[in-house]
N, C-alpha and C. Protein backbone atom coordinates (compact mmCIF):
# COMPACT_ATOMS: atom_id res chain seq x y z
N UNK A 1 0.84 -1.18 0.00
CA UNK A 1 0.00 0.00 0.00
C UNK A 1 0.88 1.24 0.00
N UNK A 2 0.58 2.17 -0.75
CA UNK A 2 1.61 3.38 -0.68
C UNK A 2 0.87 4.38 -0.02
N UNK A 3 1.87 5.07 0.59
CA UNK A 3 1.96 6.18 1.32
C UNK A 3 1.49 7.42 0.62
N UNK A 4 1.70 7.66 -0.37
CA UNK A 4 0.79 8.38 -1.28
C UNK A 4 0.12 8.48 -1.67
N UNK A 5 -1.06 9.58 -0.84
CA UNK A 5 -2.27 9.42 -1.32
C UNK A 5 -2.79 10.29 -2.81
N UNK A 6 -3.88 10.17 -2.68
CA UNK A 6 -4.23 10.68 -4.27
C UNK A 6 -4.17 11.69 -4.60
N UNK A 7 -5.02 12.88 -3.60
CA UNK A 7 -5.03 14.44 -3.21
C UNK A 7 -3.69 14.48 -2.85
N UNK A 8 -2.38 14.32 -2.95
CA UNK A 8 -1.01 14.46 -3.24
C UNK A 8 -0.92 14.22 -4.79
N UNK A 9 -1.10 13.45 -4.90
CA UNK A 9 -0.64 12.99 -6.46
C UNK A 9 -0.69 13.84 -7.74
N UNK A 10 -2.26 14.15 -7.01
CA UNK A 10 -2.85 15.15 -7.95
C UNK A 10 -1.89 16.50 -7.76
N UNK A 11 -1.14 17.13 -7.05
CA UNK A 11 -0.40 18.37 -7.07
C UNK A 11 0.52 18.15 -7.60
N UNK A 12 1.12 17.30 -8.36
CA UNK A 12 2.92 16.54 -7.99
C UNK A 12 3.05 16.43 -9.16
N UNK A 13 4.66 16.49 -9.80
CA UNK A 13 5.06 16.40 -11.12
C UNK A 13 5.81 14.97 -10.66
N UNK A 14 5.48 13.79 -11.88
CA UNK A 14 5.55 12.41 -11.24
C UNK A 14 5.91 11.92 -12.65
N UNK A 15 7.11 11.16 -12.26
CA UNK A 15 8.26 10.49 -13.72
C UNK A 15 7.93 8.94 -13.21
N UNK A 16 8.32 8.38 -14.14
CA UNK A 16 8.18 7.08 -14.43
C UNK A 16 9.57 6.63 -15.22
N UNK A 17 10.24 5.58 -14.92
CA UNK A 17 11.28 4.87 -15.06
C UNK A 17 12.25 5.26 -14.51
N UNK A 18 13.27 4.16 -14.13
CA UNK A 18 14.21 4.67 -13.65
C UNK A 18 15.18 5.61 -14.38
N UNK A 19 15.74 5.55 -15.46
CA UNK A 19 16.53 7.07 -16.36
C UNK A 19 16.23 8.14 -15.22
N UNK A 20 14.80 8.43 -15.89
CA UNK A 20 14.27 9.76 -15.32
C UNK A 20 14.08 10.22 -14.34
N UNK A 21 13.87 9.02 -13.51
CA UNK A 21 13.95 9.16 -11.53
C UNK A 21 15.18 9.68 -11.55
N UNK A 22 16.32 8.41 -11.81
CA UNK A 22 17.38 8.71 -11.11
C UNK A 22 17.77 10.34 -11.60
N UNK A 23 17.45 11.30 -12.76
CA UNK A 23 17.95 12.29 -13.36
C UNK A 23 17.20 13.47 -12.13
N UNK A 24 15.80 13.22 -11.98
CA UNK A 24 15.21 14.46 -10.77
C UNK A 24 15.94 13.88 -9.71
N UNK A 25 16.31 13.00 -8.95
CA UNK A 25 16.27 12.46 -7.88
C UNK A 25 18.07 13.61 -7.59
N UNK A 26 19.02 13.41 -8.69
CA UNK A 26 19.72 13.86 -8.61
C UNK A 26 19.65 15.30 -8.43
N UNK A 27 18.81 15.95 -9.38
CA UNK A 27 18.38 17.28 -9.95
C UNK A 27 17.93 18.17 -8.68
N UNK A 28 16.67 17.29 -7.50
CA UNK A 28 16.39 17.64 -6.92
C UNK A 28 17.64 18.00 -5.42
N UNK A 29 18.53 16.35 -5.61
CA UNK A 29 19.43 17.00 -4.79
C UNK A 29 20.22 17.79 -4.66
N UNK A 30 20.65 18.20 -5.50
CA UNK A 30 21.51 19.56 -5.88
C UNK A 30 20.99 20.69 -5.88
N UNK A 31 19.65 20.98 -6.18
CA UNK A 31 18.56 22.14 -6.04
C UNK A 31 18.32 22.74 -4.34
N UNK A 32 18.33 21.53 -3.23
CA UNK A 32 18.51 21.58 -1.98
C UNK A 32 19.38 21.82 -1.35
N UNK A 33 20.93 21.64 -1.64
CA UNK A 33 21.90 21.33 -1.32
C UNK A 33 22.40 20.33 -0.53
N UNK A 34 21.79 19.48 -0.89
CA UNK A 34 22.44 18.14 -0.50
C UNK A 34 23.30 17.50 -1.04
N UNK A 35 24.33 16.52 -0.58
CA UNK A 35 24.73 15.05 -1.38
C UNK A 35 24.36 14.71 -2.60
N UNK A 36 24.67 14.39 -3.74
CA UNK A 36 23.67 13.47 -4.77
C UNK A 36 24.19 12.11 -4.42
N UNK A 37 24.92 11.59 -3.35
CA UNK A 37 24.62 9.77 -3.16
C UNK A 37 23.83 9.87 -1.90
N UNK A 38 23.12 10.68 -1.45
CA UNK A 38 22.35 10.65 -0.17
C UNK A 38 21.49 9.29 -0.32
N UNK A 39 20.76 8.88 -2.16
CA UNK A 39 19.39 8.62 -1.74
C UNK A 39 20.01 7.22 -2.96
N UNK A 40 20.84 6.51 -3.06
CA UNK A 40 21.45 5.64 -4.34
C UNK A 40 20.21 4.44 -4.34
N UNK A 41 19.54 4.32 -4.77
CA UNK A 41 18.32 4.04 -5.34
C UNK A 41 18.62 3.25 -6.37
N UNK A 42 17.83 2.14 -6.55
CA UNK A 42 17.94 1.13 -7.99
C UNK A 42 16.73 0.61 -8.50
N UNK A 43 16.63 0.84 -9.70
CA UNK A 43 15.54 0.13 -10.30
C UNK A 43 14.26 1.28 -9.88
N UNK A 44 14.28 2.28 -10.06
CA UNK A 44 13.13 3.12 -9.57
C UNK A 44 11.98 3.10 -10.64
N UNK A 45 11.00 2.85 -10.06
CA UNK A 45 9.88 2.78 -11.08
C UNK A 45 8.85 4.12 -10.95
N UNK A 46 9.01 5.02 -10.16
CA UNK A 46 8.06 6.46 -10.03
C UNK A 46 9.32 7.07 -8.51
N UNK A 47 9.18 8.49 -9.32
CA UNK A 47 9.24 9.74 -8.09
C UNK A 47 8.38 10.52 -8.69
N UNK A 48 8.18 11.66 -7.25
CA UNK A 48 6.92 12.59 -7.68
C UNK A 48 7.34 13.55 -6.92
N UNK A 49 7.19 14.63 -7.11
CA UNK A 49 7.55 15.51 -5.90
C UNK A 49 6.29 17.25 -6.21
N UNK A 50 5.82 17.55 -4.71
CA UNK A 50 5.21 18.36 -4.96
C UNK A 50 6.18 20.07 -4.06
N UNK A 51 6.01 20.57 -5.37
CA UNK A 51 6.64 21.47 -5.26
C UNK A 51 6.55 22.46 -3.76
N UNK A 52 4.98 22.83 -3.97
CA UNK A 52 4.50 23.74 -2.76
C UNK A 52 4.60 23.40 -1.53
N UNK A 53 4.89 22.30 -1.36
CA UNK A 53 5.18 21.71 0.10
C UNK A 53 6.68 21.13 0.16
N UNK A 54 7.03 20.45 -1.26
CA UNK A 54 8.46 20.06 -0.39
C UNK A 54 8.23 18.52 -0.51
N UNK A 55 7.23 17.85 -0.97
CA UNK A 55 7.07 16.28 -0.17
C UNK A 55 7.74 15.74 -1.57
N UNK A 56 8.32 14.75 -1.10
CA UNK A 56 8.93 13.58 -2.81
C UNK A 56 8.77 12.40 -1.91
N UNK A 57 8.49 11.76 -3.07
CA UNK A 57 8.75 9.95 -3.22
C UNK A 57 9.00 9.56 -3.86
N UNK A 58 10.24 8.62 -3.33
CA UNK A 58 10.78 7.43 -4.74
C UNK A 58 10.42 6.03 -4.60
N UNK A 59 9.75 5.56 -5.60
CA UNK A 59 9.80 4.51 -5.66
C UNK A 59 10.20 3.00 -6.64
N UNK A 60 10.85 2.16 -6.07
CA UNK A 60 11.64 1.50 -6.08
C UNK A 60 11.16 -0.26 -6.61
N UNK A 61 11.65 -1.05 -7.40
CA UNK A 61 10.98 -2.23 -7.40
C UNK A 61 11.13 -2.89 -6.46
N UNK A 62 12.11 -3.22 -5.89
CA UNK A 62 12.23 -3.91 -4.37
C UNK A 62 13.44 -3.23 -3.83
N UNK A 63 13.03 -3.67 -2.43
CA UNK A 63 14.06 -2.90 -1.37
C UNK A 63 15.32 -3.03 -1.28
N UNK A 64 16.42 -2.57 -1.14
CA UNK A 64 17.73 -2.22 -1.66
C UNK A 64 18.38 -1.86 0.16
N UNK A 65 19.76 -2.50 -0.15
CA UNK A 65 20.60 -2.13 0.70
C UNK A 65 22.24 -2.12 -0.13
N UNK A 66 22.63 -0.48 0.52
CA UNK A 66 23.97 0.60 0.16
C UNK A 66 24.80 0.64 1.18
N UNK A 67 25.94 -0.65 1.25
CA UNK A 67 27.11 0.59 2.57
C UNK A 67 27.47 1.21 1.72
N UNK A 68 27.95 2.60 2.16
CA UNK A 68 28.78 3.71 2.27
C UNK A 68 29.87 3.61 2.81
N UNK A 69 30.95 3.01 1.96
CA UNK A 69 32.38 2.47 2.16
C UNK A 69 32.89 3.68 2.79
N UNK A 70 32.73 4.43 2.66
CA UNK A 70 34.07 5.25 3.07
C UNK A 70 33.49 5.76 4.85
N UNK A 71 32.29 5.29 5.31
CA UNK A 71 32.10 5.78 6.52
C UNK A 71 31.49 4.18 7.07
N UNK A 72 31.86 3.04 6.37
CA UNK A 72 31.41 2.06 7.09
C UNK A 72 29.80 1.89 7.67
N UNK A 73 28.88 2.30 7.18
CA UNK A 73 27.39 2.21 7.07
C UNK A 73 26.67 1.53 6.30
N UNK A 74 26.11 0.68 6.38
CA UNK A 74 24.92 0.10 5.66
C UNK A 74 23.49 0.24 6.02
N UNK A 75 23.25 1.08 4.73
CA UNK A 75 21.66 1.67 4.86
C UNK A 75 20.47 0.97 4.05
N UNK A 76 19.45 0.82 4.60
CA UNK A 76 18.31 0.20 3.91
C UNK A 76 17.20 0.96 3.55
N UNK A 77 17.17 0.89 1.92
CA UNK A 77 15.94 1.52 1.22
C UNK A 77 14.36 0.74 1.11
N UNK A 78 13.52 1.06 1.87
CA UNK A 78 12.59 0.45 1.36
C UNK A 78 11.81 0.42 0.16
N UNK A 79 10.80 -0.12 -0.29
CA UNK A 79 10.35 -0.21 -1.96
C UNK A 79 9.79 1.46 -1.99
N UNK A 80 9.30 2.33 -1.01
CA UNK A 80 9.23 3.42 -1.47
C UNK A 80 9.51 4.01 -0.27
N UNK A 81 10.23 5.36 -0.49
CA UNK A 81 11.38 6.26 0.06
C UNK A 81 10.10 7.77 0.35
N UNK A 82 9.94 8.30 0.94
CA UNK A 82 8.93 9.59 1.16
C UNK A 82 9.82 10.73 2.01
N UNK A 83 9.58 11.72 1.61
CA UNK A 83 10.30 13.05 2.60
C UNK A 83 9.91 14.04 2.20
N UNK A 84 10.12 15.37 3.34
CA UNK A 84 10.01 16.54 2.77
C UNK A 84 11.19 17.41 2.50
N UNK A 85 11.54 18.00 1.94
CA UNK A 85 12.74 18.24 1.43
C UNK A 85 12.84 20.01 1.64
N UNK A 86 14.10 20.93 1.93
CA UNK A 86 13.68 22.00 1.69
C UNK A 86 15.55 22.09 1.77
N UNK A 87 15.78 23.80 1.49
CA UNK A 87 17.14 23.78 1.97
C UNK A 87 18.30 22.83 2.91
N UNK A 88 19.05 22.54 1.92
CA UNK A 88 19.60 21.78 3.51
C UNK A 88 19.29 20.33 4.52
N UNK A 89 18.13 20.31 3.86
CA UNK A 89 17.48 19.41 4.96
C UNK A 89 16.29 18.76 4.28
N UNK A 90 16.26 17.35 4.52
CA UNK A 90 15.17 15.71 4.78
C UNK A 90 14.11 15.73 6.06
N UNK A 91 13.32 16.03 5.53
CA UNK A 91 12.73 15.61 6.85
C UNK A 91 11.08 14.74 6.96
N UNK A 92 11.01 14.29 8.49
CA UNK A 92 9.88 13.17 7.91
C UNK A 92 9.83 12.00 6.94
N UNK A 93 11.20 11.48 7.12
CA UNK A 93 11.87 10.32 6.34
C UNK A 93 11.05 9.19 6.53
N UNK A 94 10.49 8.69 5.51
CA UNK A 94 10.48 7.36 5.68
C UNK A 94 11.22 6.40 5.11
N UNK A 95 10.85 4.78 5.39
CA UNK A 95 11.62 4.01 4.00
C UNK A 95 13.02 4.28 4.32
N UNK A 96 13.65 4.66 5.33
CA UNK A 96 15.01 4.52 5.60
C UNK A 96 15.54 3.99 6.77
N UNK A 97 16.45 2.98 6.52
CA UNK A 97 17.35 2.42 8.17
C UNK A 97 18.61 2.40 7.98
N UNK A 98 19.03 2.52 8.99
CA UNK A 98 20.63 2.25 9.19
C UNK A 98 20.76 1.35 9.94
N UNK A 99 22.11 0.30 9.85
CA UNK A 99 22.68 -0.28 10.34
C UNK A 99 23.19 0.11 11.64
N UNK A 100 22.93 -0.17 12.90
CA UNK A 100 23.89 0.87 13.97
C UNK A 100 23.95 -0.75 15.00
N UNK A 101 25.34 -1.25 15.32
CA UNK A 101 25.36 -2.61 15.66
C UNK A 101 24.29 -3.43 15.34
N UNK A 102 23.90 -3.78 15.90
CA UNK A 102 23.43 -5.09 15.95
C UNK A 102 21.68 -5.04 15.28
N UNK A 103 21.27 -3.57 15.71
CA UNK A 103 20.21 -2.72 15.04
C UNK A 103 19.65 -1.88 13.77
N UNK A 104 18.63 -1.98 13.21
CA UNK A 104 18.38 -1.28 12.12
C UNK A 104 17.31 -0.17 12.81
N UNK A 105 17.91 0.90 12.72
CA UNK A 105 17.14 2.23 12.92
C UNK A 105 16.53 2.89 12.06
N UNK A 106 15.65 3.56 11.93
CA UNK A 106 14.69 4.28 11.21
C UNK A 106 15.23 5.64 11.16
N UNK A 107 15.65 6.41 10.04
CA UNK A 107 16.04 7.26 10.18
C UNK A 107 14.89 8.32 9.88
N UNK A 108 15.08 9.43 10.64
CA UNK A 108 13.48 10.67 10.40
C UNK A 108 13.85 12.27 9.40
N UNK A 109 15.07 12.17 10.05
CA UNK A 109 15.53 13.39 9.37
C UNK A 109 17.06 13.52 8.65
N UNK A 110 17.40 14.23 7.93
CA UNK A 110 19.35 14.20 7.36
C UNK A 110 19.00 15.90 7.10
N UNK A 111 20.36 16.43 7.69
CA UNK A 111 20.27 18.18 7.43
C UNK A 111 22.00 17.73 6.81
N UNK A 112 21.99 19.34 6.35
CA UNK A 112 23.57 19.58 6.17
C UNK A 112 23.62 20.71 6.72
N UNK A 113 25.07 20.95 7.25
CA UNK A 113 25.44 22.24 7.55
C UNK A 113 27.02 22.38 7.41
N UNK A 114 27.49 23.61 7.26
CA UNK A 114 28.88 24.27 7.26
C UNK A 114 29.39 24.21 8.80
N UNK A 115 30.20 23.03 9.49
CA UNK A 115 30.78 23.79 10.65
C UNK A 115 31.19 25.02 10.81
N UNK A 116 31.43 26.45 11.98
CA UNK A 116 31.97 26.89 11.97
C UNK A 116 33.43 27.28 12.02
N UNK A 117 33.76 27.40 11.83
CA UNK A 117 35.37 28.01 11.63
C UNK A 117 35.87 28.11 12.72
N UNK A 118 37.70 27.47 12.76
CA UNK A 118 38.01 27.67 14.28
C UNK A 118 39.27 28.27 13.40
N UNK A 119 39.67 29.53 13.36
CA UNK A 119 40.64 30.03 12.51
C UNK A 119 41.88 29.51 13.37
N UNK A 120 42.95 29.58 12.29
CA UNK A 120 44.30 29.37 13.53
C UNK A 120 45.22 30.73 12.56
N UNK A 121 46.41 30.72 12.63
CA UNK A 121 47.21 31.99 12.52
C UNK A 121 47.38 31.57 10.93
N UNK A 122 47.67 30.57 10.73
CA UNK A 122 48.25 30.64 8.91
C UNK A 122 46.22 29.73 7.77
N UNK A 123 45.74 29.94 8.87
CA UNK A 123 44.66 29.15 8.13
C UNK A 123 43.02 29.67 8.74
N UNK A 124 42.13 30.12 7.82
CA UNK A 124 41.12 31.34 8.63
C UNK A 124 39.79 30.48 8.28
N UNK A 125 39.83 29.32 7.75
CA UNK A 125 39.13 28.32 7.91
C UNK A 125 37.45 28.46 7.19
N UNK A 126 37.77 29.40 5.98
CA UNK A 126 36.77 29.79 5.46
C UNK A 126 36.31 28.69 4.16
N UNK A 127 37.16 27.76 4.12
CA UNK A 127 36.91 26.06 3.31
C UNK A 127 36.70 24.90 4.10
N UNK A 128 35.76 25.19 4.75
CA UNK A 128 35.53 23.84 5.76
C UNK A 128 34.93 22.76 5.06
N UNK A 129 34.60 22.06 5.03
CA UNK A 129 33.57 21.15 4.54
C UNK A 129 32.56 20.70 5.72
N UNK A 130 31.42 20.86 4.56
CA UNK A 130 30.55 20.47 4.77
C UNK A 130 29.53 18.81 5.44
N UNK A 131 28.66 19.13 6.89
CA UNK A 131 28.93 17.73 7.42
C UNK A 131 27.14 17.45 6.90
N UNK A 132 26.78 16.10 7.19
CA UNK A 132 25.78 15.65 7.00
C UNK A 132 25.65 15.01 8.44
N UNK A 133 23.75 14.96 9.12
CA UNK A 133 23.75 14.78 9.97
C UNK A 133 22.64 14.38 9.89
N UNK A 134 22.48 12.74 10.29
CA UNK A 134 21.28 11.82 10.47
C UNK A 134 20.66 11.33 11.75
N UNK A 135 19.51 11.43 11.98
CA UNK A 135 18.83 11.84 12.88
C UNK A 135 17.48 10.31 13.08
N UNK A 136 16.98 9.99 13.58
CA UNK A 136 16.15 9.40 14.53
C UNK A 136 15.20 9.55 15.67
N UNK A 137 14.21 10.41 15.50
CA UNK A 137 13.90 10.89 16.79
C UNK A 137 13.19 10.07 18.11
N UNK A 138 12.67 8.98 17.53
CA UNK A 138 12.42 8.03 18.62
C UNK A 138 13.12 7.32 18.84
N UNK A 139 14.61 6.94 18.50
CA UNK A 139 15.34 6.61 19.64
C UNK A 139 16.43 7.27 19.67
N UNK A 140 16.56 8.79 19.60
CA UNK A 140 17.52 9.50 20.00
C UNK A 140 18.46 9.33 19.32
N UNK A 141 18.34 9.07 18.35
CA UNK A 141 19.86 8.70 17.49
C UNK A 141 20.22 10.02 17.00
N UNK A 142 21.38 10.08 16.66
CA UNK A 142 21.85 11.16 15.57
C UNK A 142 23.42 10.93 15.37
N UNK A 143 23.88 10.75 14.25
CA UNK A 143 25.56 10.84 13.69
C UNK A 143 25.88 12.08 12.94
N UNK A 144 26.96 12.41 12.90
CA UNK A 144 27.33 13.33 11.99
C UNK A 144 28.65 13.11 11.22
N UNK A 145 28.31 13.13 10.00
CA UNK A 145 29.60 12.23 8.73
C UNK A 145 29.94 13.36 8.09
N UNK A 146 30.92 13.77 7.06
CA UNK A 146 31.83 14.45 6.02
C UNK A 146 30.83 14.22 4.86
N UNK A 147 30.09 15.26 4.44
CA UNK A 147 29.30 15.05 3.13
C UNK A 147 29.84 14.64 2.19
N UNK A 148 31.63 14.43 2.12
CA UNK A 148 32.40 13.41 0.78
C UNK A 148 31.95 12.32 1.46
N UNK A 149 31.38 11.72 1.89
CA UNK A 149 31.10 10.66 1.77
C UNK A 149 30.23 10.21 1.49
N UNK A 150 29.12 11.28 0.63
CA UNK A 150 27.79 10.65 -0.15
C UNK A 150 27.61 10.94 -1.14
N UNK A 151 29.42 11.97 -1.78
CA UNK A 151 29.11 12.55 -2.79
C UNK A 151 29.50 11.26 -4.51
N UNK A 152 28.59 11.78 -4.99
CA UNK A 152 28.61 10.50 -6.39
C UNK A 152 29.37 11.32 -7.23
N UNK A 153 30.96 11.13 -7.38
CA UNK A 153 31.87 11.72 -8.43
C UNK A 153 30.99 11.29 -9.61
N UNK A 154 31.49 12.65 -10.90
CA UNK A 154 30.92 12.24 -11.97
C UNK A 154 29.60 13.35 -12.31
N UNK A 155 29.03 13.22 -11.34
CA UNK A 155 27.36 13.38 -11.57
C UNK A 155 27.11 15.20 -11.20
C-alpha cells in the first residue's frame, strides 16, 4: 500500500522509469543542497515531488541495501522512500534504516550544515567542509559524517 495518497498525487510532477527518476532524484538534490549519493536508489519505477510543500517519493521495485564504504554504514531503502525536502534538509523520512550494531534504525531526518570556523594563525578556515547529519527521533539517534562521503563523483 503506498503512502501516497491521491489528493497528493494530484499536485505533484511524477516520472516514471528509472533514467528519469534517477535524473530528478539527482536534480532535486543539488537544487537543496544536498549530497547526490544521499538517496542511491535502484531500479526506480516512479518519483513525484510536490513542489508547494516540499514532499517527494521514490519509488523503487524492491528494497535495496547501500554501505557507504568510506564511513562504514549500511543503509536500507525500502520499496518506497517519502520526505520533505527543503534547503539543507530531509525531513519526515520514511523508508530509511541504518545499520547501527546489531540494530536497524529508522532514520526521520538528514540536514547539512557548514561547521563553523576555528581560525588558527596561517589558516582562517573559510573552506571547511561540509557535514551531514542523520537523525532518529524516537530513539535519540543522531551521527554526523563528512558530506564526501555521499558525494557520487561524476554526476
Amino acid at each position: 500500500m503506498s503512502l501516497v495518497k491521491e489528493d497528493i498525487r494530484a499536485k505533484a510532477a511524477i516520472y516514471y522509469g528509472d533514467e528519469i527518476c534517477q535524473e530528478k532524484t539527482q536534480l532535486l538534490l543539488r537544487e537543496v543542497g544536498l549530497p547526490n549519493g544521499l538517496l542511491p536508489l535502484r531500479d526506480l519505477e516512479e518519483c513525484g515531488y510536490v513542489e508547494e510543500t516540499g514532499f517527494v517519493w521514490l519509488k523503487q521495485k524492491k528494497k535495496t541495501e547501500h554501505k557507504f564504504d568510506k564511513i562504514g554504514k549500511l543503509v536500507s531503502y525500502a520499496t518506497e522512500v517519502t520526505a520533505y525536502v527543503e534547503p539543507y534538509k530531509i525531513n519526515q523520512l520514511t523508508g530509511v534504516k541504518v545499520k547501527e550494531l546489531l540494530l536497524w534504525i529508522s532514520l526521520s531526518n538528514i540536514t547539512c550544515s557548514i561547521p563553523k570556523p576555528k581560525p588558527t594563525p596561517d589558516h582562517d578556515g573559510a573552506d571547511t567542509d561540509m557535514l551531514v547529519t542523520f537523525s532518529a527521533s524516537a530513539a535519540g539517534f543522531c551521527r554526523t559524517f563528512p558530506a564526501k562521503a555521499f558525494i557520487i563523483e561524476g554526476n
